[in-house]
N, C-alpha and C. Protein backbone atom coordinates (compact mmCIF):
# COMPACT_ATOMS: atom_id res chain seq x y z
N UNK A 1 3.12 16.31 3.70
CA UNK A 1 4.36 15.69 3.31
C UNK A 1 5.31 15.78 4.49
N UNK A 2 5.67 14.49 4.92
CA UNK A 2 6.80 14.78 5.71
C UNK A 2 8.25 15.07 5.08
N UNK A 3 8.89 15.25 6.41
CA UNK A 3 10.50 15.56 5.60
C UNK A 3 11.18 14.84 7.39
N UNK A 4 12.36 13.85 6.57
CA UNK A 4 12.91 12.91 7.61
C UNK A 4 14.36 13.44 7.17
N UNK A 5 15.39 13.03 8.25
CA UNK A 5 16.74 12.86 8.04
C UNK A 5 17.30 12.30 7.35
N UNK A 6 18.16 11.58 6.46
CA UNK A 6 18.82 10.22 6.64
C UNK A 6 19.07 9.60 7.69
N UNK A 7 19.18 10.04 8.74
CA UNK A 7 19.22 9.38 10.28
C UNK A 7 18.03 8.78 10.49
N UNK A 8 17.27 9.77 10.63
CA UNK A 8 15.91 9.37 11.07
C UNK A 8 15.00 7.97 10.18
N UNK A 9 15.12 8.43 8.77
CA UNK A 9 14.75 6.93 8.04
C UNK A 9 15.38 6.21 7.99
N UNK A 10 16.94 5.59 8.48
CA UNK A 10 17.56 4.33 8.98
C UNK A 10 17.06 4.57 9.92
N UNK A 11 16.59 4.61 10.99
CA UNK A 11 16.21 4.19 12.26
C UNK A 11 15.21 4.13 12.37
N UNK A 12 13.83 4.51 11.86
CA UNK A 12 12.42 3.69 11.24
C UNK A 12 11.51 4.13 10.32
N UNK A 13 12.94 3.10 9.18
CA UNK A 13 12.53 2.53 8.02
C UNK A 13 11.16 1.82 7.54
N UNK A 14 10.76 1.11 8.87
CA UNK A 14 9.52 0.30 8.66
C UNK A 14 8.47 1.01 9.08
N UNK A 15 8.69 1.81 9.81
CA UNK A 15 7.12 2.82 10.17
C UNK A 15 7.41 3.91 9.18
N UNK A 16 8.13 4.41 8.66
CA UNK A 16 7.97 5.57 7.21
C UNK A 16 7.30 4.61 6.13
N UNK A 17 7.85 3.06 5.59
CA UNK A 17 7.33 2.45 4.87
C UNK A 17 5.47 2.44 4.51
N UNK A 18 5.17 2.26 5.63
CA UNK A 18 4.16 2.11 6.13
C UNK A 18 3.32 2.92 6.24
N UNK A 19 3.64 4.59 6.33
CA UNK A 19 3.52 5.70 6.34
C UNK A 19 2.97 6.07 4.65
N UNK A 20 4.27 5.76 3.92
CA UNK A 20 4.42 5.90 2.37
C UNK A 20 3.30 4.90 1.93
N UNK A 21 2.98 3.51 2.03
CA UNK A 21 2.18 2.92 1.64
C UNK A 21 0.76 3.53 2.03
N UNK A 22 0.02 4.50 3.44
CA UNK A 22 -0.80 4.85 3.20
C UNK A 22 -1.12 5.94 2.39
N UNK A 23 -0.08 6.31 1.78
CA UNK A 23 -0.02 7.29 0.62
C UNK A 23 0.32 8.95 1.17
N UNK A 24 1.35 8.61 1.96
CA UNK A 24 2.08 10.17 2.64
C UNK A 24 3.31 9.86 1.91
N UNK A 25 3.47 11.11 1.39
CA UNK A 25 4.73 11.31 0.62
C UNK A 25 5.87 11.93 1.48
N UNK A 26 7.12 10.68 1.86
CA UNK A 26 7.78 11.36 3.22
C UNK A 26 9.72 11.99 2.02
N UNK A 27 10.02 13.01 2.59
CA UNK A 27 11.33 13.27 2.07
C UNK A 27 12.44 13.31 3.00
N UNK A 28 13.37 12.59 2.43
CA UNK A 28 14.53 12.00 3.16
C UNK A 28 15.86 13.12 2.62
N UNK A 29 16.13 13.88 3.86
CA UNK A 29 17.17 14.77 3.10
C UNK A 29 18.89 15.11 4.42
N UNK A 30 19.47 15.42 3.32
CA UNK A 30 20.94 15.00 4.56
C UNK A 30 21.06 16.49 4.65
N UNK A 31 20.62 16.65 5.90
CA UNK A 31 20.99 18.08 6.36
C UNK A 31 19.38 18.70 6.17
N UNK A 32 20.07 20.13 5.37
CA UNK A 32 18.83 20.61 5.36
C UNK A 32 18.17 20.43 3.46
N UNK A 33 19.36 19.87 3.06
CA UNK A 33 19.03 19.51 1.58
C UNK A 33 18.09 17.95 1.13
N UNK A 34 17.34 18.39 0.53
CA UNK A 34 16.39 16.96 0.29
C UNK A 34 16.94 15.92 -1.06
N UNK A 35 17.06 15.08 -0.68
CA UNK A 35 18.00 13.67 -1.38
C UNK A 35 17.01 12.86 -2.55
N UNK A 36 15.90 12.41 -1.09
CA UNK A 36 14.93 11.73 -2.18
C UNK A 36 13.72 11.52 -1.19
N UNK A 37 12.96 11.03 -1.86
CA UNK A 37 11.45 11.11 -1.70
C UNK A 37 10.76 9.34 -2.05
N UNK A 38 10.04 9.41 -0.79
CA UNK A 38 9.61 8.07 -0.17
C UNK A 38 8.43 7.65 -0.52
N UNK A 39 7.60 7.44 -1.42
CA UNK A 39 6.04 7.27 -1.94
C UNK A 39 5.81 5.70 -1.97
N UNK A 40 4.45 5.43 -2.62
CA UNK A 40 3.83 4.43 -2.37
C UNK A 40 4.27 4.01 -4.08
N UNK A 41 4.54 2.59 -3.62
CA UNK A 41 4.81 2.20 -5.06
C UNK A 41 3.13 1.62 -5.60
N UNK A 42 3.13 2.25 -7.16
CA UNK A 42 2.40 1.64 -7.88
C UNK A 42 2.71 0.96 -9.23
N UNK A 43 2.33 -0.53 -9.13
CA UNK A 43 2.73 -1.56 -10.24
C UNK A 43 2.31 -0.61 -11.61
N UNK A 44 2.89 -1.17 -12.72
CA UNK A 44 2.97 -0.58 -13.82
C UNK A 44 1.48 -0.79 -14.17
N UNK A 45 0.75 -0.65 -15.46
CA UNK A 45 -0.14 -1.15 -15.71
C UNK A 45 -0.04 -2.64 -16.72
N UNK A 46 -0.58 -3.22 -16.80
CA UNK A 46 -0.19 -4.22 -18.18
C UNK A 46 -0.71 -4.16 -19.13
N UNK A 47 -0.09 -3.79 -20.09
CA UNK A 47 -0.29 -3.47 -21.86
C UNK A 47 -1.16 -4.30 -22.14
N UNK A 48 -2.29 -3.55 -22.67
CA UNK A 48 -3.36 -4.30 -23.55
C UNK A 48 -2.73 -4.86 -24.68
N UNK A 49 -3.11 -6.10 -24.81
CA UNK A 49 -2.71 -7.18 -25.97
C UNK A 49 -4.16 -7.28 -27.04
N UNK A 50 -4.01 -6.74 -28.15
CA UNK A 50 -5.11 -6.91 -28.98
C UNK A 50 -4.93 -7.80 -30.01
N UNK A 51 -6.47 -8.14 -29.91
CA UNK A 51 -7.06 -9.92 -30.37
C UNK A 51 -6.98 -10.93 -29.42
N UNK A 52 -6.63 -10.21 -28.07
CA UNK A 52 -6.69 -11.63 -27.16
C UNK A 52 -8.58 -12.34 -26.74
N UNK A 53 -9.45 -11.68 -27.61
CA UNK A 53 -10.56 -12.30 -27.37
C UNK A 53 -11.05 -12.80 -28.86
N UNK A 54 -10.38 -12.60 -29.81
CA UNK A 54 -10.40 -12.75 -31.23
C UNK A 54 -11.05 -14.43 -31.23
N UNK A 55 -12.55 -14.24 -31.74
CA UNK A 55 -12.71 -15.51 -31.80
C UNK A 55 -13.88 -16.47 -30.71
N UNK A 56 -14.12 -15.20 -29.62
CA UNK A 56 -14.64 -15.66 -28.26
C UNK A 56 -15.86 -14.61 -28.32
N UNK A 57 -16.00 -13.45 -29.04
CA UNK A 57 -17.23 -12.87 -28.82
C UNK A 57 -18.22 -12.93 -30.67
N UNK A 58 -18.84 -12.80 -30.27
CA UNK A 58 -19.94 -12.78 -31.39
C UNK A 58 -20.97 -11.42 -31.68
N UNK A 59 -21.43 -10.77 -32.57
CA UNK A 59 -22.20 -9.85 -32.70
C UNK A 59 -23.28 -10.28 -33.27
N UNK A 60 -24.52 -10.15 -33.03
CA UNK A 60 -25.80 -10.36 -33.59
C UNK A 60 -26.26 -9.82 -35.09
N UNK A 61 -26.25 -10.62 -36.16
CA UNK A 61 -26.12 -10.14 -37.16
C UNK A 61 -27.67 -9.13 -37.43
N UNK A 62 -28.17 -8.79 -36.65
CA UNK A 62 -29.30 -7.27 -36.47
C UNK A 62 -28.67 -6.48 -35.40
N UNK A 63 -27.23 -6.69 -34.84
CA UNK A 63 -27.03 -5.85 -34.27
C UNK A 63 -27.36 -4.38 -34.49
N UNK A 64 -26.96 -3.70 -35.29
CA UNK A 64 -26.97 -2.35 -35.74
C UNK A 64 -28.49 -2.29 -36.63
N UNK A 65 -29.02 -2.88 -36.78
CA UNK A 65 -30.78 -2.59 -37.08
C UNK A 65 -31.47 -1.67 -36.04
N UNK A 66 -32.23 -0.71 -36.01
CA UNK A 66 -33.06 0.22 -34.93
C UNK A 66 -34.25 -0.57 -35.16
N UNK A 67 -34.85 -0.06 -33.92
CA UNK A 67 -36.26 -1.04 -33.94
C UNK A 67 -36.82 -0.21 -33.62
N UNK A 68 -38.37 -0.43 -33.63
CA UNK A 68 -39.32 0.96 -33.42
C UNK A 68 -39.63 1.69 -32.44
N UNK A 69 -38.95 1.08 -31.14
CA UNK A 69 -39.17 1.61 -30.13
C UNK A 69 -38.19 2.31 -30.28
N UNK A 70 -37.09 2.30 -30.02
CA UNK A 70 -36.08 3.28 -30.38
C UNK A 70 -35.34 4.39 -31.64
N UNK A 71 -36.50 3.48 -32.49
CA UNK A 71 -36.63 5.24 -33.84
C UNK A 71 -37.90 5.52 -33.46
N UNK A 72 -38.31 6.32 -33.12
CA UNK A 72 -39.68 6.27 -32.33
C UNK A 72 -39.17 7.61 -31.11
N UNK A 73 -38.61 6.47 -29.88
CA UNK A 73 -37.49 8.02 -29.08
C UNK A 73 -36.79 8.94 -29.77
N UNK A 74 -35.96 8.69 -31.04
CA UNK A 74 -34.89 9.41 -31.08
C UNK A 74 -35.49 10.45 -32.56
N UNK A 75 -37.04 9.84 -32.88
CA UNK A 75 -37.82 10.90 -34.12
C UNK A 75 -37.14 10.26 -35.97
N UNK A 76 -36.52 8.76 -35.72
CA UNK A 76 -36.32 8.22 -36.66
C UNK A 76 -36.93 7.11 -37.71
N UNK A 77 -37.22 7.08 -38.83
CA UNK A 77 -38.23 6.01 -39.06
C UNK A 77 -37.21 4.99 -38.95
N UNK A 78 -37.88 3.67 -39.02
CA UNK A 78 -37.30 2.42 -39.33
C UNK A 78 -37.64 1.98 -40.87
């Protein structure tokens, strides 16, 4: 983690940026007290919307049937 001035990050702003985007967390403090802290922004996530496929997938009506090969592995009859 670095630690910058307020001087020092007005005077390069664009190489700390750049710094922060490779994911170094730099702190900007006036004096010897720390103010704030310079990180890599990450976008929010976007809220799952449910039923947005409502209508577009299908299930095999033997989906959930076992078949003999696989009651067979697991020691189940069919």
């Amino acid at each position: 983690m670095a630690d910058v001035t307020i001087h020092e990050a007005k005077t390069h702003l664009s190489r700390l940026v750049q710094r922060a985007h490779a994911g170094e967390e730099i702190v900007i403090r006036r004096g010897k007290v720390p103010m704030a802290k310079l990180v890599r922004y990450e976008a929010a996530p976007v809220p799952r919307a449910p039923g947005r496929l409502r209508g577009r997938i299908e299930m095999a009506p033997d989906f959930d049937d076992l078949d003999d090969e696989m009651g067979d592995l697991f020691g189940v009859g069919t």
